[in-house]
Protein backbone atom coordinates (compact mmCIF):
# COMPACT_ATOMS: atom_id res chain seq x y z
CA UNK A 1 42.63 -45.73 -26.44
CA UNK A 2 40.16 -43.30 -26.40
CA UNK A 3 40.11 -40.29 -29.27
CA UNK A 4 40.70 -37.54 -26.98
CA UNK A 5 42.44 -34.50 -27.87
CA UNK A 6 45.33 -32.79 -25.72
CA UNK A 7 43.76 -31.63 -22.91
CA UNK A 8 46.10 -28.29 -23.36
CA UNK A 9 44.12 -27.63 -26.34
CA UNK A 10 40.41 -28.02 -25.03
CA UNK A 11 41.87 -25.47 -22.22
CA UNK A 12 43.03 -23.25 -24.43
CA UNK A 13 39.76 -23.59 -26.71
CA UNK A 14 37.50 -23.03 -23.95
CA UNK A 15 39.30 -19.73 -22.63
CA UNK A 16 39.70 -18.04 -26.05
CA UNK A 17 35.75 -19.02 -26.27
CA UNK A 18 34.36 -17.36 -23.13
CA UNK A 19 36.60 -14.27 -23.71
CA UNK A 20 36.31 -14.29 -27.57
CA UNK A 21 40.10 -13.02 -27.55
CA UNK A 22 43.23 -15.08 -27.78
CA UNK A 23 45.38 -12.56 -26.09
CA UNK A 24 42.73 -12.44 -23.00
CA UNK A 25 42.88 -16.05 -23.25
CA UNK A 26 46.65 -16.18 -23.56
CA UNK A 27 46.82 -13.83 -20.20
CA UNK A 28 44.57 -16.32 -18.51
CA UNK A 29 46.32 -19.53 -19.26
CA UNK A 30 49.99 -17.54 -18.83
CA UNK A 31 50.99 -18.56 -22.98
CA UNK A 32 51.40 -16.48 -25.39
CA UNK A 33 48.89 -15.49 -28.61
CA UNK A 34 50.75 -17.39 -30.78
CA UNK A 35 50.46 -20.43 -28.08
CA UNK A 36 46.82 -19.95 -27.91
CA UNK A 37 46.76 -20.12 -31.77
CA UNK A 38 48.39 -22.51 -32.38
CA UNK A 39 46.47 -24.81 -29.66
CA UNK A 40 43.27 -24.07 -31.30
CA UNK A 41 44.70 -24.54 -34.69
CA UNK A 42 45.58 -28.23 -33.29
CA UNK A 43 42.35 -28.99 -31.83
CA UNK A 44 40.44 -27.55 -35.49
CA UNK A 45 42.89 -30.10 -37.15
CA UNK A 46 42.23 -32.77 -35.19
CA UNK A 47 38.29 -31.89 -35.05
CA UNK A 48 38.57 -31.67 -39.09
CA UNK A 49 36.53 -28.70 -38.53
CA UNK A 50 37.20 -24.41 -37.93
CA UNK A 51 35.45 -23.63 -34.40
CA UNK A 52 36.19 -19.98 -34.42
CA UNK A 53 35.68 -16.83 -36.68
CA UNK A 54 38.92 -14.23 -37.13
CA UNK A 55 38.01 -11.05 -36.79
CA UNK A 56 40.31 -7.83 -36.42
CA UNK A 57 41.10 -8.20 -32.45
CA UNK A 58 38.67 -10.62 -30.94
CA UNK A 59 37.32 -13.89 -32.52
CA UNK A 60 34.01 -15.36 -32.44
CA UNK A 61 32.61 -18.91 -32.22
CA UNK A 62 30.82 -20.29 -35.13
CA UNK A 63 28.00 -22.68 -35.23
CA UNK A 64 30.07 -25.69 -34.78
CA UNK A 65 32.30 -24.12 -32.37
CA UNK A 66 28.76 -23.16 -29.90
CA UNK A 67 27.71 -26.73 -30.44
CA UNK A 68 30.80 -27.68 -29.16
CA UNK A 69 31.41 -25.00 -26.18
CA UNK A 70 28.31 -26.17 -25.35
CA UNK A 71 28.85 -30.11 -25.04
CA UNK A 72 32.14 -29.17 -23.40
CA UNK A 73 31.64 -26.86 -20.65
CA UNK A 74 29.40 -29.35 -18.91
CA UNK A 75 32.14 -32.23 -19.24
CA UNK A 76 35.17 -29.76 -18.04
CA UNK A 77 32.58 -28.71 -14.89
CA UNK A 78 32.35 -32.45 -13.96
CA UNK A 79 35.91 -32.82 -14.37
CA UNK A 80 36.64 -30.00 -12.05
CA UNK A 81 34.32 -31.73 -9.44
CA UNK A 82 35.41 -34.98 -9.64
CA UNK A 83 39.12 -33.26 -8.91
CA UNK A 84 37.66 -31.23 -5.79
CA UNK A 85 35.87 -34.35 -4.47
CA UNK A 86 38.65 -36.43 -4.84
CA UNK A 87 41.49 -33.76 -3.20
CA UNK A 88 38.51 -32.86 -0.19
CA UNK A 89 39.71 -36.24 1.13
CA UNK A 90 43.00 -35.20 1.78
CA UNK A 91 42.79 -31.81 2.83
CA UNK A 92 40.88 -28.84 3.97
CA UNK A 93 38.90 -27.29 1.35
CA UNK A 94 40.78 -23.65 0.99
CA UNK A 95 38.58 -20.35 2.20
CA UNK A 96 37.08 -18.14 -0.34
CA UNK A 97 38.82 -14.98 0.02
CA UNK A 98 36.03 -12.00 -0.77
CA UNK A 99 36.96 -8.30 -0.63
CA UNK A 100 34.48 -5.87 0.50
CA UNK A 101 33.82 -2.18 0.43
CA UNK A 102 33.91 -1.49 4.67
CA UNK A 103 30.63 0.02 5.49
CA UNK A 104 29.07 -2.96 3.69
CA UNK A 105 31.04 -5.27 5.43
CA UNK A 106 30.48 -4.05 8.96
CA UNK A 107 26.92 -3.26 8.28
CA UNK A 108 25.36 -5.05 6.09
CA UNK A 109 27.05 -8.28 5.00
CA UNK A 110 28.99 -8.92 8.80
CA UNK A 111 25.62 -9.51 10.62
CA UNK A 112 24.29 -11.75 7.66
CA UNK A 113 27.27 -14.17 7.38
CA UNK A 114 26.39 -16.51 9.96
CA UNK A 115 22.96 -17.09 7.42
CA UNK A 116 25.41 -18.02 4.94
CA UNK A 117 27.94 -20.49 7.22
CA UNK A 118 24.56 -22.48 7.89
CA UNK A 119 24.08 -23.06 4.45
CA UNK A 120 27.24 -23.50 3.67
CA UNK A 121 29.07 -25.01 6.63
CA UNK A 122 32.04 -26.69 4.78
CA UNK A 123 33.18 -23.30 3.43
CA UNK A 124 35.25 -20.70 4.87
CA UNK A 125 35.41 -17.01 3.99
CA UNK A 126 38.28 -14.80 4.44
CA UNK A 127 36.77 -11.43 4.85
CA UNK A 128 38.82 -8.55 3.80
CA UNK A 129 38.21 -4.57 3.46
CA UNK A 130 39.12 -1.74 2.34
CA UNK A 131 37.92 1.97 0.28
CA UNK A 132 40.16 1.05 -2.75
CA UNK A 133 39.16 -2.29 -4.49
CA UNK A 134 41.78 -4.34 -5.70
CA UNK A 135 42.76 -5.45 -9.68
CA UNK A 136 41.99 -9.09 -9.50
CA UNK A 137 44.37 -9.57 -12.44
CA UNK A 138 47.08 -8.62 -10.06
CA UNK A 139 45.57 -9.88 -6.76
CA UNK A 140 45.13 -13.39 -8.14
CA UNK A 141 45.16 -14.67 -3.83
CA UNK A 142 41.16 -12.64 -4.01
CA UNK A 143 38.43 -14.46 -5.51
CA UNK A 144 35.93 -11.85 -5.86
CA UNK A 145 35.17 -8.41 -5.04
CA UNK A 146 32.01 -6.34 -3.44
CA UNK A 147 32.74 -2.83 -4.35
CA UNK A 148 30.92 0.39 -3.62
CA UNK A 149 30.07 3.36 -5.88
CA UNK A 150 30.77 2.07 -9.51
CA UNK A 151 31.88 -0.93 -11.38
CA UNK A 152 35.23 -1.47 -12.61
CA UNK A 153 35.31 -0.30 -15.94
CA UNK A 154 34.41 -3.28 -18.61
CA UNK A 155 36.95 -6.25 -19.24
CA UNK A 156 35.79 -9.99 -20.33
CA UNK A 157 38.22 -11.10 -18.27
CA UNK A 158 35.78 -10.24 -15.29
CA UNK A 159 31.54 -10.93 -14.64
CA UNK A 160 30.00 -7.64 -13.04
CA UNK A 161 26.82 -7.69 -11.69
CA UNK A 162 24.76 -5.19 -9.79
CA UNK A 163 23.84 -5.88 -5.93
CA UNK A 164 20.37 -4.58 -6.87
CA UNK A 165 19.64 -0.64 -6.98
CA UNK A 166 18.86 1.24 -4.10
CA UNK A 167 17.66 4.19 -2.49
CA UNK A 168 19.68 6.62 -1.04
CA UNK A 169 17.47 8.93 2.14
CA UNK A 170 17.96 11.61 4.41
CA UNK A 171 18.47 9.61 7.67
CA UNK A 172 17.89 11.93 10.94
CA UNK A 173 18.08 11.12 14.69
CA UNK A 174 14.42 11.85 15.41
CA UNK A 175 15.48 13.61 18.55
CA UNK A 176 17.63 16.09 16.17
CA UNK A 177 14.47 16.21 14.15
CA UNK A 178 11.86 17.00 17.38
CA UNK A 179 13.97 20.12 17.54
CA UNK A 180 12.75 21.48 14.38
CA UNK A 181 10.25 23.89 14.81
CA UNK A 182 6.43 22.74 13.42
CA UNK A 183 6.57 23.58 9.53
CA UNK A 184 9.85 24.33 8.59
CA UNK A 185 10.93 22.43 6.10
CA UNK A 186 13.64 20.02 7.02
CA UNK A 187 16.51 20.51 4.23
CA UNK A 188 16.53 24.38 5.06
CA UNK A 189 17.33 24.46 8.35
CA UNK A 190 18.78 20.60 9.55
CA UNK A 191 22.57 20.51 9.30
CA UNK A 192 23.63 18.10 6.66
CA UNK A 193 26.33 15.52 6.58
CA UNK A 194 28.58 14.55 3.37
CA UNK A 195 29.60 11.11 2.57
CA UNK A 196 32.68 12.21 -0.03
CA UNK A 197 32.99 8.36 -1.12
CA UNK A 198 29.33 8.47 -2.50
CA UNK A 199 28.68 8.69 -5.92
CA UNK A 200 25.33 10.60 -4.99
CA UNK A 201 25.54 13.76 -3.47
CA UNK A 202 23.22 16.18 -1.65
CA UNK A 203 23.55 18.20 -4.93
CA UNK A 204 21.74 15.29 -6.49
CA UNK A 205 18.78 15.13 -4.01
CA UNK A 206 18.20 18.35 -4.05
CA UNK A 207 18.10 18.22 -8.08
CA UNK A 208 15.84 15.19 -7.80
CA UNK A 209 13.51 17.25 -5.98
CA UNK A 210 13.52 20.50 -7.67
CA UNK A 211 15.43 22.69 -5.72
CA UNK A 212 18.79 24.56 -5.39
CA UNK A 213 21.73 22.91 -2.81
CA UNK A 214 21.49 24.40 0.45
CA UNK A 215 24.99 26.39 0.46
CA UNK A 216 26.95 26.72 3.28
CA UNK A 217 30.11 24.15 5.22
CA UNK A 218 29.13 20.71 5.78
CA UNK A 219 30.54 17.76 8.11
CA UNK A 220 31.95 15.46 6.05
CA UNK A 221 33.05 11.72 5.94
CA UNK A 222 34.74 9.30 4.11
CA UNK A 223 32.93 6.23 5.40
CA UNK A 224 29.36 6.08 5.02
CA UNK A 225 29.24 4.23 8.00
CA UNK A 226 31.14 6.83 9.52
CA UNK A 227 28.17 9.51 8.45
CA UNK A 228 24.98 7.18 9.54
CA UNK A 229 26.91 7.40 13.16
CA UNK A 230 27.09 11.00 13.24
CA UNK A 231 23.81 11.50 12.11
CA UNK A 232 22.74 8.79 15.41
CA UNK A 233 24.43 11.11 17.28
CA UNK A 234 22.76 13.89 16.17
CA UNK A 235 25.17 15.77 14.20
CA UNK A 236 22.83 16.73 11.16
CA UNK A 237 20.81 14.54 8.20
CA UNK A 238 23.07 11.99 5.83
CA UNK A 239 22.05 10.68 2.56
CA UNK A 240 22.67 6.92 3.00
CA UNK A 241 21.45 3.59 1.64
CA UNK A 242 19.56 2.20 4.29
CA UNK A 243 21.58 -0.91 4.13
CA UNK A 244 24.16 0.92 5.84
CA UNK A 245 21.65 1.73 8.72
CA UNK A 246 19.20 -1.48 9.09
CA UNK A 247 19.92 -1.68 13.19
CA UNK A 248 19.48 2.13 13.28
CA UNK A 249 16.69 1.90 11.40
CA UNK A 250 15.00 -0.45 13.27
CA UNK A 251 15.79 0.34 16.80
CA UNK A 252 14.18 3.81 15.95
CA UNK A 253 17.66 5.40 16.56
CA UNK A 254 17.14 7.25 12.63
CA UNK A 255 14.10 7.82 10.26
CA UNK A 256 13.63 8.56 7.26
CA UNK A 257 12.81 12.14 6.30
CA UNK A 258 10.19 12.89 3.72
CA UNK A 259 11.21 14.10 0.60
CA UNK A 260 9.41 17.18 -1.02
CA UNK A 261 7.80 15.34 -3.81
CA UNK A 262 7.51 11.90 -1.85
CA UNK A 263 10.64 10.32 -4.30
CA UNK A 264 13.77 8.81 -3.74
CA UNK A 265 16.58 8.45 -5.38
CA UNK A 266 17.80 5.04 -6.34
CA UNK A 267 21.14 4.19 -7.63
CA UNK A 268 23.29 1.30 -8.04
CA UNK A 269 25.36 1.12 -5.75
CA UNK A 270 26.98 -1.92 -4.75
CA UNK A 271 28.84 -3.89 -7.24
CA UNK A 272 30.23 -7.84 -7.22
CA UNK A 273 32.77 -9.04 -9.35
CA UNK A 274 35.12 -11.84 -10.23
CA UNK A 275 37.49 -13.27 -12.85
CA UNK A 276 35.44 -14.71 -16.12
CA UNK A 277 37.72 -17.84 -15.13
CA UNK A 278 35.92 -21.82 -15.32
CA UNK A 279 37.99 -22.09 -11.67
CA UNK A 280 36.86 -18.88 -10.38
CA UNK A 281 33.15 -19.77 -11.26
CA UNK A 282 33.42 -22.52 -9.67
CA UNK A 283 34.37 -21.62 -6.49
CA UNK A 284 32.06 -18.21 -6.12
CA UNK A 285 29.04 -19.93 -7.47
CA UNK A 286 27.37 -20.67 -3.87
CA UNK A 287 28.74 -17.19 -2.32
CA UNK A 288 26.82 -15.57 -5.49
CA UNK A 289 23.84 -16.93 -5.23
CA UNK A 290 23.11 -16.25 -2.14
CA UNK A 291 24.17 -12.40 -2.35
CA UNK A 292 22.17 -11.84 -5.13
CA UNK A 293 18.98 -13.50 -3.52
CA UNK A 294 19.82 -11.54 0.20
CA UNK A 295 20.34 -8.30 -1.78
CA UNK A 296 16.83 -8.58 -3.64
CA UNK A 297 15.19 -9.92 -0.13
CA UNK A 298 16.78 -6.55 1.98
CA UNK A 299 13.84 -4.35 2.77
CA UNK A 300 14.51 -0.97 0.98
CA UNK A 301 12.19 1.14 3.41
């Protein structure tokens, strides 16, 4: 018989370890604290050795307890593939469900998927959308999240990492923009368009470069998408990332206005996140990868 300890107690080890918290871990593994305790407790016993420092609220590996995270993590990852290889014969591997903020979805990451299917061809994607992006501790059926604006606020439960920064540009229908008389600058006398869902405002751009908001109503939107079409159809300037306007970009049906001082404005702006969870990891690993690397390859104009 091999030595091997409870396998309920190397779970429960490795979760309190990522998350340095038992209750976190406890939440994870549906136990209670005192579970979670009493688990690691076991496997220090059986170890003959402490693995963890107690602090107030959170608890910390010590040296032996790295050296061991270490060794282990490894070992449970080849466990976890061995299981997927071995259930892959008997069934469909399920889709990886990813929610997205809607502009980027429908312009942006839509028309790039098919790149991704190529590489990936054996897995799925259930694309869903919406403004408001969802708790993943309560919609456990979504594996990760693209959101748009900010990043949930921060929780070890979760891994949050930027989609690159950005700028954000006065896009213009160059028709709209042949209309402006020869010197007049722009800003003063171009309608402009709001995107309320945008962190960055006009306000901001007009900061950036030194001068006061134009005053005055405004057509507004709450899509971003919604505000790079009006300004195609010639409704007045947006500020927009220019990965919500690629195709407009290139077929010449926007440009890019200069800016008084010749800067832009860059922001983060895009957000992807997931549960801090060895299954979760798992199954995003490919899908991250690649977004990261097509985010940093997107020409930023």
């Amino acid at each position: 018989m091999r030595a091997i300890p409870n396998f309920a107690w190397l779970r429960a080890f490795e979760s309190a370890a990522r998350l340095e918290n038992f209750s976190l871990a406890a939440d994870e593994l549906h136990l209670t604290p005192s579970a979670i305790s009493h688990q690691v407790k076991s496997l220090e016993t059986h170890l003959g050795r402490s693995l963890f420092v107690r602090h107030n609220r959170r608890v910390s590996l010590n040296s032996q307890g790295q050296e061991f995270y270490r060794e282990l993590t490894p070992l449970l990852d080849k466990l976890a593939r061995l299981c997927e290889d071995t259930q892959d014969e008997n069934g469909d591997t399920p889709a990886l469900t990813v929610h997205c903020a809607p502009s980027l979805a429908v312009k942006w990451l839509g028309p790039r998927l098919h790149a991704f299917m190529r590489e990936h061809p054996g897995l799925a994607i259930h694309l869903r959308t919406d403004a408001t992006p969802p708790d993943l501790h309560q919609s456990t059926d979504i594996d990760c999240v693209i959101s748009y604006g900010h990043a949930p606020s921060h929780d070890p439960r979760l891994v949050v990492e930027s989609l690159h920064p950005e700028p954000l540009l006065p896009l213009c229908s160059p028709k709209l923009y042949a209309d402006l008389a020869l010197h007049q600058p722009w800003y003063l006398h171009l309608p402009l368009i709001d995107s309320t869902v945008s962190p960055v405002s006009w306000a901001d751009w007009f900061g950036s470069n030194g001068l006061a908001a134009s005053p005055g109503p405004r057509l507004s939107f709450d899509r971003g998408a919604m505000a790079v079409a009006a300004a195609v159809d010639r409704l007045g300037v947006c500020l927009e990332t220019p990965r919500f306007a690629e195709r407009e970009l290139d077929n010449r049906e926007l440009i890019i206005l200069p800016a008084p001082n010749g800067r832009s404005l860059q922001r983060e702006m895009h957000f992807l996140y997931y549960r801090n969870h060895r299954d979760t990891l798992k199954r995003v690993e490919h899908l991250r990868e690649w977004l990261l690397r097509e985010a940093s390859l997107t020409p930023m104009r």
